[in-house]
PDB file of N, CA and C in Angstrom:
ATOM      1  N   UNK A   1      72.550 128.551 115.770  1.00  0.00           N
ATOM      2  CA  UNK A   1      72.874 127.523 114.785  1.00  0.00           C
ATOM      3  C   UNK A   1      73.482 128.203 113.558  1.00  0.00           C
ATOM      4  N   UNK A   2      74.531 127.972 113.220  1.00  0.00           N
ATOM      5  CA  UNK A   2      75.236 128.124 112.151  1.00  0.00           C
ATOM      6  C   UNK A   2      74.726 127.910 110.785  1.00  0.00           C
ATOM      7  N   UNK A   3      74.724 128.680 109.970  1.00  0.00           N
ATOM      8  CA  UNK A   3      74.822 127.829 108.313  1.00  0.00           C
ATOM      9  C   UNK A   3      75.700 127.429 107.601  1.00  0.00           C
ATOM     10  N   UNK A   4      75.569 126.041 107.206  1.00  0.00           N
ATOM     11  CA  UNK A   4      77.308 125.534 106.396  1.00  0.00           C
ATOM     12  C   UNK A   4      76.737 126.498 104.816  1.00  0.00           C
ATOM     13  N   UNK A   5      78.270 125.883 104.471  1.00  0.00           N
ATOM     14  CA  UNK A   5      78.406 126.509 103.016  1.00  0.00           C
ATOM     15  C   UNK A   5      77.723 125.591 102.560  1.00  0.00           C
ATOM     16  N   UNK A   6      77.189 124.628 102.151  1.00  0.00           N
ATOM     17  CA  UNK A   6      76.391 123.448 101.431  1.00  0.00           C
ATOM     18  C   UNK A   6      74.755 123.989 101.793  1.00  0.00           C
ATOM     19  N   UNK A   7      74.528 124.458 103.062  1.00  0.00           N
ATOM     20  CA  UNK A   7      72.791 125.057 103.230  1.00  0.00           C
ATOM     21  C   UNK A   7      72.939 126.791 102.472  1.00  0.00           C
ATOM     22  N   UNK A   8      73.958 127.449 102.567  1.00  0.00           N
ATOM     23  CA  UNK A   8      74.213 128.588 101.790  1.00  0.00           C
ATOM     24  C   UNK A   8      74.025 127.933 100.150  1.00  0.00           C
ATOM     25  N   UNK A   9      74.462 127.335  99.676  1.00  0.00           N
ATOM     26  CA  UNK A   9      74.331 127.502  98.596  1.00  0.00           C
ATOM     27  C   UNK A   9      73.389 126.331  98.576  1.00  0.00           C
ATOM     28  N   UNK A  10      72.756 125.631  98.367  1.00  0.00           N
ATOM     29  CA  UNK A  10      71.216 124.777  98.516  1.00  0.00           C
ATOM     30  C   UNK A  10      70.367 126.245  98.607  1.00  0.00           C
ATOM     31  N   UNK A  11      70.456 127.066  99.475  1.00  0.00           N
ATOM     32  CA  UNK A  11      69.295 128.028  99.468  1.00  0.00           C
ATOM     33  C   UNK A  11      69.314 129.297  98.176  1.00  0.00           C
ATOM     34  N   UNK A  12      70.974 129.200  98.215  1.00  0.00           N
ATOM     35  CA  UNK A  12      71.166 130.256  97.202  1.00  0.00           C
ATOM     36  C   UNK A  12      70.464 129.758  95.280  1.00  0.00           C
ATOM     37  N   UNK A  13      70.890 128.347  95.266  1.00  0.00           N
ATOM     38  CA  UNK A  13      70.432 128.114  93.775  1.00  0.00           C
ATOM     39  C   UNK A  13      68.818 127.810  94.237  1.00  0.00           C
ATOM     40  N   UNK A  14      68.234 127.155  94.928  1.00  0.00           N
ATOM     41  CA  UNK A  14      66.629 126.788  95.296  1.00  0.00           C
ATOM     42  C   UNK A  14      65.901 128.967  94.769  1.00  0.00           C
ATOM     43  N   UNK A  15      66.778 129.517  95.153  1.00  0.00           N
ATOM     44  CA  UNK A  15      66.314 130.903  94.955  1.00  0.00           C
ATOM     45  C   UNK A  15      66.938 131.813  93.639  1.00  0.00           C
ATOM     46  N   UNK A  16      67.117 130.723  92.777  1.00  0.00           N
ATOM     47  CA  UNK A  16      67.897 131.112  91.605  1.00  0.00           C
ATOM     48  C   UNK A  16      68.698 132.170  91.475  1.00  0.00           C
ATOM     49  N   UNK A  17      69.481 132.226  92.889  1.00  0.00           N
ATOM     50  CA  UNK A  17      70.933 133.232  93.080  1.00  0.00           C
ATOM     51  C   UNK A  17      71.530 132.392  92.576  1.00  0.00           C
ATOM     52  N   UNK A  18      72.999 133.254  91.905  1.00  0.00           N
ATOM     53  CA  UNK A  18      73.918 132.899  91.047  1.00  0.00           C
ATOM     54  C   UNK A  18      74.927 132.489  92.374  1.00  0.00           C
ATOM     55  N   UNK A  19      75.955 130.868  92.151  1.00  0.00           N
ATOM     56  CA  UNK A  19      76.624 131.028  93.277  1.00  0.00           C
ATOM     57  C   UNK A  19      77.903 130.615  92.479  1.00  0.00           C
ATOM     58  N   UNK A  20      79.212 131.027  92.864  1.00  0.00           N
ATOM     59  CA  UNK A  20      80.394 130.812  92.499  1.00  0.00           C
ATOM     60  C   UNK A  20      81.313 130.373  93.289  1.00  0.00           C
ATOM     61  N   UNK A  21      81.958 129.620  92.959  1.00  0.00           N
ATOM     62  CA  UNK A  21      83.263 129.159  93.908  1.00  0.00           C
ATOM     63  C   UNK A  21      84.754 128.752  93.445  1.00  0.00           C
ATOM     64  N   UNK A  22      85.513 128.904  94.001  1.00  0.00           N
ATOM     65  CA  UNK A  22      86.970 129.045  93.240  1.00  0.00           C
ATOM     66  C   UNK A  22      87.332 127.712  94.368  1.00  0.00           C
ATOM     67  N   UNK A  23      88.259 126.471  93.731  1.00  0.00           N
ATOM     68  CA  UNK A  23      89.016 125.507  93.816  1.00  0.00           C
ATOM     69  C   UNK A  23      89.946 125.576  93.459  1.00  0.00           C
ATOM     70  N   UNK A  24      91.071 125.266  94.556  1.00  0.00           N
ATOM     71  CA  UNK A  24      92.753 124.965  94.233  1.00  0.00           C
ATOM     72  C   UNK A  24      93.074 124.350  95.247  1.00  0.00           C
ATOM     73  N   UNK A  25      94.400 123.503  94.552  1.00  0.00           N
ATOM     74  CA  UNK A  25      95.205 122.868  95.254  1.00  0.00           C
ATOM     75  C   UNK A  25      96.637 123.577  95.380  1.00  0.00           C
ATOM     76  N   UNK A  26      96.741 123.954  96.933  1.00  0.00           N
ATOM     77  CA  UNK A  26      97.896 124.751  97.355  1.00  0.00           C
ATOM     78  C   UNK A  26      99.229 123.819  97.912  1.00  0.00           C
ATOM     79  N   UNK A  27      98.683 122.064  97.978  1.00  0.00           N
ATOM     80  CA  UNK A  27      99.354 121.303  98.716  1.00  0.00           C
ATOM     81  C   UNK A  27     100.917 120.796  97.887  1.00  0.00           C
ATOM     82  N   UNK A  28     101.033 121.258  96.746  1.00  0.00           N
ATOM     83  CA  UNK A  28     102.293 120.871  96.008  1.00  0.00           C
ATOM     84  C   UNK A  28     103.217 122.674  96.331  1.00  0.00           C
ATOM     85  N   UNK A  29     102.294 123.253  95.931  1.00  0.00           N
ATOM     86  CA  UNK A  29     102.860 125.216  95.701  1.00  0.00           C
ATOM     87  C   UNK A  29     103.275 125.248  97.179  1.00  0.00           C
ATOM     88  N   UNK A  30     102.706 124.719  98.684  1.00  0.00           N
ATOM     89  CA  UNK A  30     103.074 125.286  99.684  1.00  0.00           C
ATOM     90  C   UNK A  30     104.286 125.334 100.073  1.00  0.00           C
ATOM     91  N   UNK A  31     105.572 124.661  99.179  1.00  0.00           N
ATOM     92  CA  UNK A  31     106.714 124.203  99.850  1.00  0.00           C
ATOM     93  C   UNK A  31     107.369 124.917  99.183  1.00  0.00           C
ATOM     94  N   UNK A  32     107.127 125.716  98.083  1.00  0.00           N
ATOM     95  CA  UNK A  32     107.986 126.772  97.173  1.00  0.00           C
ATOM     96  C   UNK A  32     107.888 128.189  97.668  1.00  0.00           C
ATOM     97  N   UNK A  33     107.340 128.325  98.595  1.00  0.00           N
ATOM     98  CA  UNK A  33     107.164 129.843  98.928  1.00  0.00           C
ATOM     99  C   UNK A  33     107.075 129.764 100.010  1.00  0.00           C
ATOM    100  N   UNK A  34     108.143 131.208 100.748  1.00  0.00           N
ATOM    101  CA  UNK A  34     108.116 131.553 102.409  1.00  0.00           C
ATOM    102  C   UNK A  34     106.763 131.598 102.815  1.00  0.00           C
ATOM    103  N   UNK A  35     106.296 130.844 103.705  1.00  0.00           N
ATOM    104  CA  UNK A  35     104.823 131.169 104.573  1.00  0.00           C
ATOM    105  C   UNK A  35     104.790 132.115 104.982  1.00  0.00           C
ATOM    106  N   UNK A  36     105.827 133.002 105.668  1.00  0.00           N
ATOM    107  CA  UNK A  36     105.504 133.735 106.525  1.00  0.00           C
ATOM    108  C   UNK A  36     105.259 135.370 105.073  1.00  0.00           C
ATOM    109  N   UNK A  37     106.161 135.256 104.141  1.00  0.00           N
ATOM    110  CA  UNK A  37     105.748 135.898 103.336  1.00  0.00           C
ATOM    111  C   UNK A  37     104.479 135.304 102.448  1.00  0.00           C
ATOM    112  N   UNK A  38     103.893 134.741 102.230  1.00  0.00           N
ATOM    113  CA  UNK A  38     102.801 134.364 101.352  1.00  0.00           C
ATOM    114  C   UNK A  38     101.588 135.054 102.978  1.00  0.00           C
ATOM    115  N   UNK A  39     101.890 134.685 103.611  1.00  0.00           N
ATOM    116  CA  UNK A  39     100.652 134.955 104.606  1.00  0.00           C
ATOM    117  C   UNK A  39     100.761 136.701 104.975  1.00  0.00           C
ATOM    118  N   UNK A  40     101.577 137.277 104.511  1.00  0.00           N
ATOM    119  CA  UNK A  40     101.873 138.841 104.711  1.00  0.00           C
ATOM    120  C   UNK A  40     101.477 139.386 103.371  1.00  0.00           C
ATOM    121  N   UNK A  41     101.298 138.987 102.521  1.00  0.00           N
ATOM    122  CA  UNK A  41     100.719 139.238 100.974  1.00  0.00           C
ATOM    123  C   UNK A  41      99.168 139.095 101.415  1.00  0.00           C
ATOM    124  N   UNK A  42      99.015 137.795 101.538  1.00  0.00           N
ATOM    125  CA  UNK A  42      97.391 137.680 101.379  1.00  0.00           C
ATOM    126  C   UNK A  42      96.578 138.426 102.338  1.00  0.00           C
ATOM    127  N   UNK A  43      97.411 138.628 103.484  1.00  0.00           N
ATOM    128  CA  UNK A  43      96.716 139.956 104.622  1.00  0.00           C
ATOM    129  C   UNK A  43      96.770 141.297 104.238  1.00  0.00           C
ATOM    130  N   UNK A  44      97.860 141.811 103.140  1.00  0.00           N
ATOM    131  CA  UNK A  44      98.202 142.801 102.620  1.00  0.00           C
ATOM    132  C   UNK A  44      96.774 142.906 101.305  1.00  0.00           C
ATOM    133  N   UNK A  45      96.641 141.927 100.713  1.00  0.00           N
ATOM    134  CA  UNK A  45      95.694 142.185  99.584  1.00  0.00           C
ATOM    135  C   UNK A  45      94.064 141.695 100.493  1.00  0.00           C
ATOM    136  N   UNK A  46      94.237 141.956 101.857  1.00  0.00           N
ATOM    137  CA  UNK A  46      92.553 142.165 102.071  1.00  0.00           C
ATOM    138  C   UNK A  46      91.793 140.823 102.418  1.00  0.00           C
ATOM    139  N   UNK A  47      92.424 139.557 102.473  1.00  0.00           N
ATOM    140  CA  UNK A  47      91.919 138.621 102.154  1.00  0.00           C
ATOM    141  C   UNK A  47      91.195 138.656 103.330  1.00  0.00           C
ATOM    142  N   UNK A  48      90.398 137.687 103.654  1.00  0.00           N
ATOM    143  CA  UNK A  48      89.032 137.818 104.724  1.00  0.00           C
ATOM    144  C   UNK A  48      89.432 136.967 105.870  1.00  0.00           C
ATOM    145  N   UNK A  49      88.755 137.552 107.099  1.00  0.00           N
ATOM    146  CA  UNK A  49      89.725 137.031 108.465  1.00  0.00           C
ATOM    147  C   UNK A  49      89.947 135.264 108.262  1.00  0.00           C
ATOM    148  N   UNK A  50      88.432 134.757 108.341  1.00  0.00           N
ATOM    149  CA  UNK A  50      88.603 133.376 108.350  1.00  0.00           C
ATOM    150  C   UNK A  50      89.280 132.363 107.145  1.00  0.00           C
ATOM    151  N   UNK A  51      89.226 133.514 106.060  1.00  0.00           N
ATOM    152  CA  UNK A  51      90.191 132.718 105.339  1.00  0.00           C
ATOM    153  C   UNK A  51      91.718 132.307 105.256  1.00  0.00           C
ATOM    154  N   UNK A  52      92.213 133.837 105.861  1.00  0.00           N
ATOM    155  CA  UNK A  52      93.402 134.105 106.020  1.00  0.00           C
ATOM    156  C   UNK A  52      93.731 132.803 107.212  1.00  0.00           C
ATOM    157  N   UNK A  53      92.815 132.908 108.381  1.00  0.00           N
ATOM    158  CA  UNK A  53      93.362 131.636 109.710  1.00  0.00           C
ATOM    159  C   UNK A  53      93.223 130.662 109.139  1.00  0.00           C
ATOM    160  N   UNK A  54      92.393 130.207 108.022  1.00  0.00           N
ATOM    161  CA  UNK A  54      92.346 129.166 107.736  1.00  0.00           C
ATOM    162  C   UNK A  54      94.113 128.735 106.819  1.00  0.00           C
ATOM    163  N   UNK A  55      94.391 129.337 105.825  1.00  0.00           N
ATOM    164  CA  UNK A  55      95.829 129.115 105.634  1.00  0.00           C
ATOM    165  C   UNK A  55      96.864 129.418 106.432  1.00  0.00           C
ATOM    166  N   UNK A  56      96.660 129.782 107.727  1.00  0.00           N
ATOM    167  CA  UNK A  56      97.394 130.108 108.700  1.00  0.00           C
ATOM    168  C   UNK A  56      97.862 128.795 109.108  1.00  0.00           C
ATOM    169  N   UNK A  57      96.432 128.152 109.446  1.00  0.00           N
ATOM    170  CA  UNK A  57      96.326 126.437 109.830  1.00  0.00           C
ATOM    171  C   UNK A  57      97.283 125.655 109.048  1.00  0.00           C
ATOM    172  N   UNK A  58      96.868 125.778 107.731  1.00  0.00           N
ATOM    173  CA  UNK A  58      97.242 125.166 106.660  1.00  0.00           C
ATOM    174  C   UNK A  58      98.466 124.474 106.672  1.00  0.00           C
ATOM    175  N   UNK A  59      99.182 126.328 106.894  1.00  0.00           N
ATOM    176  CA  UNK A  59     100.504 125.864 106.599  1.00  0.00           C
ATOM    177  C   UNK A  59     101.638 125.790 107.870  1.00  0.00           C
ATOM    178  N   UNK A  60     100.905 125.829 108.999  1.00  0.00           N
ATOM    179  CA  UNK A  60     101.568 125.549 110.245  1.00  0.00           C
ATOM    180  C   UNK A  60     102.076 124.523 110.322  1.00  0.00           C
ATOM    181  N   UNK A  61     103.471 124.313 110.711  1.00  0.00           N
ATOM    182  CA  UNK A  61     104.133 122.299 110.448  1.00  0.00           C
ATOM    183  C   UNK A  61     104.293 122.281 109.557  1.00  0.00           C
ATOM    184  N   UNK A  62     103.680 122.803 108.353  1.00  0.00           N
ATOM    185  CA  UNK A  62     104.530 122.775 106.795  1.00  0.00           C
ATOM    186  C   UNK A  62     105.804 123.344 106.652  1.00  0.00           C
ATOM    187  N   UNK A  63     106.576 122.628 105.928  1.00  0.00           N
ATOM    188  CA  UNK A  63     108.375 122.985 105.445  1.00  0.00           C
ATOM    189  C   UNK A  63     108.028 123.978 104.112  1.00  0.00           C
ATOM    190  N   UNK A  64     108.911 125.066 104.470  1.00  0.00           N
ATOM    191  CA  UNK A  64     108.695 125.834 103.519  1.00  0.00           C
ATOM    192  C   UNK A  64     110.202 126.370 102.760  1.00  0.00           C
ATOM    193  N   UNK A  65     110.635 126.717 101.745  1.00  0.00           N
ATOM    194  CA  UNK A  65     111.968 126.835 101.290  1.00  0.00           C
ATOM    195  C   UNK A  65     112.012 128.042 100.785  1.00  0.00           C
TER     196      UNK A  65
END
């Protein structure tokens, strides 16, 4: 059984760990920049496997200029 991010952090503040999270909206920015270069940057600066597939997803079928 898996843990979502919502039981991660429920357990993290219940245990008065500090929890942080970063929000953005990429859905206006995705059409101004090559995907295939934005996704060769963010693999280049380390970004983390499932995050990286996850904008992989993202921007698959997206028009990019």
């Amino acid at each position: 059984m898996s843990v979502t991010k919502l039981d991660y952090i429920l357990h993290s503040v219940s245990s008065h760990h500090q929890v942080d999270a970063v929000h953005f909206d990429i859905s206006a920015a995705s059409g101004l920049v090559q995907h295939a270069l934005l996704l060769h940057i963010l693999g280049a600066c380390g970004l983390m496997h499932d995050c990286f597939i996850w904008f992989q997803s993202y921007l698959t079928g997206r028009i990019s200029f």
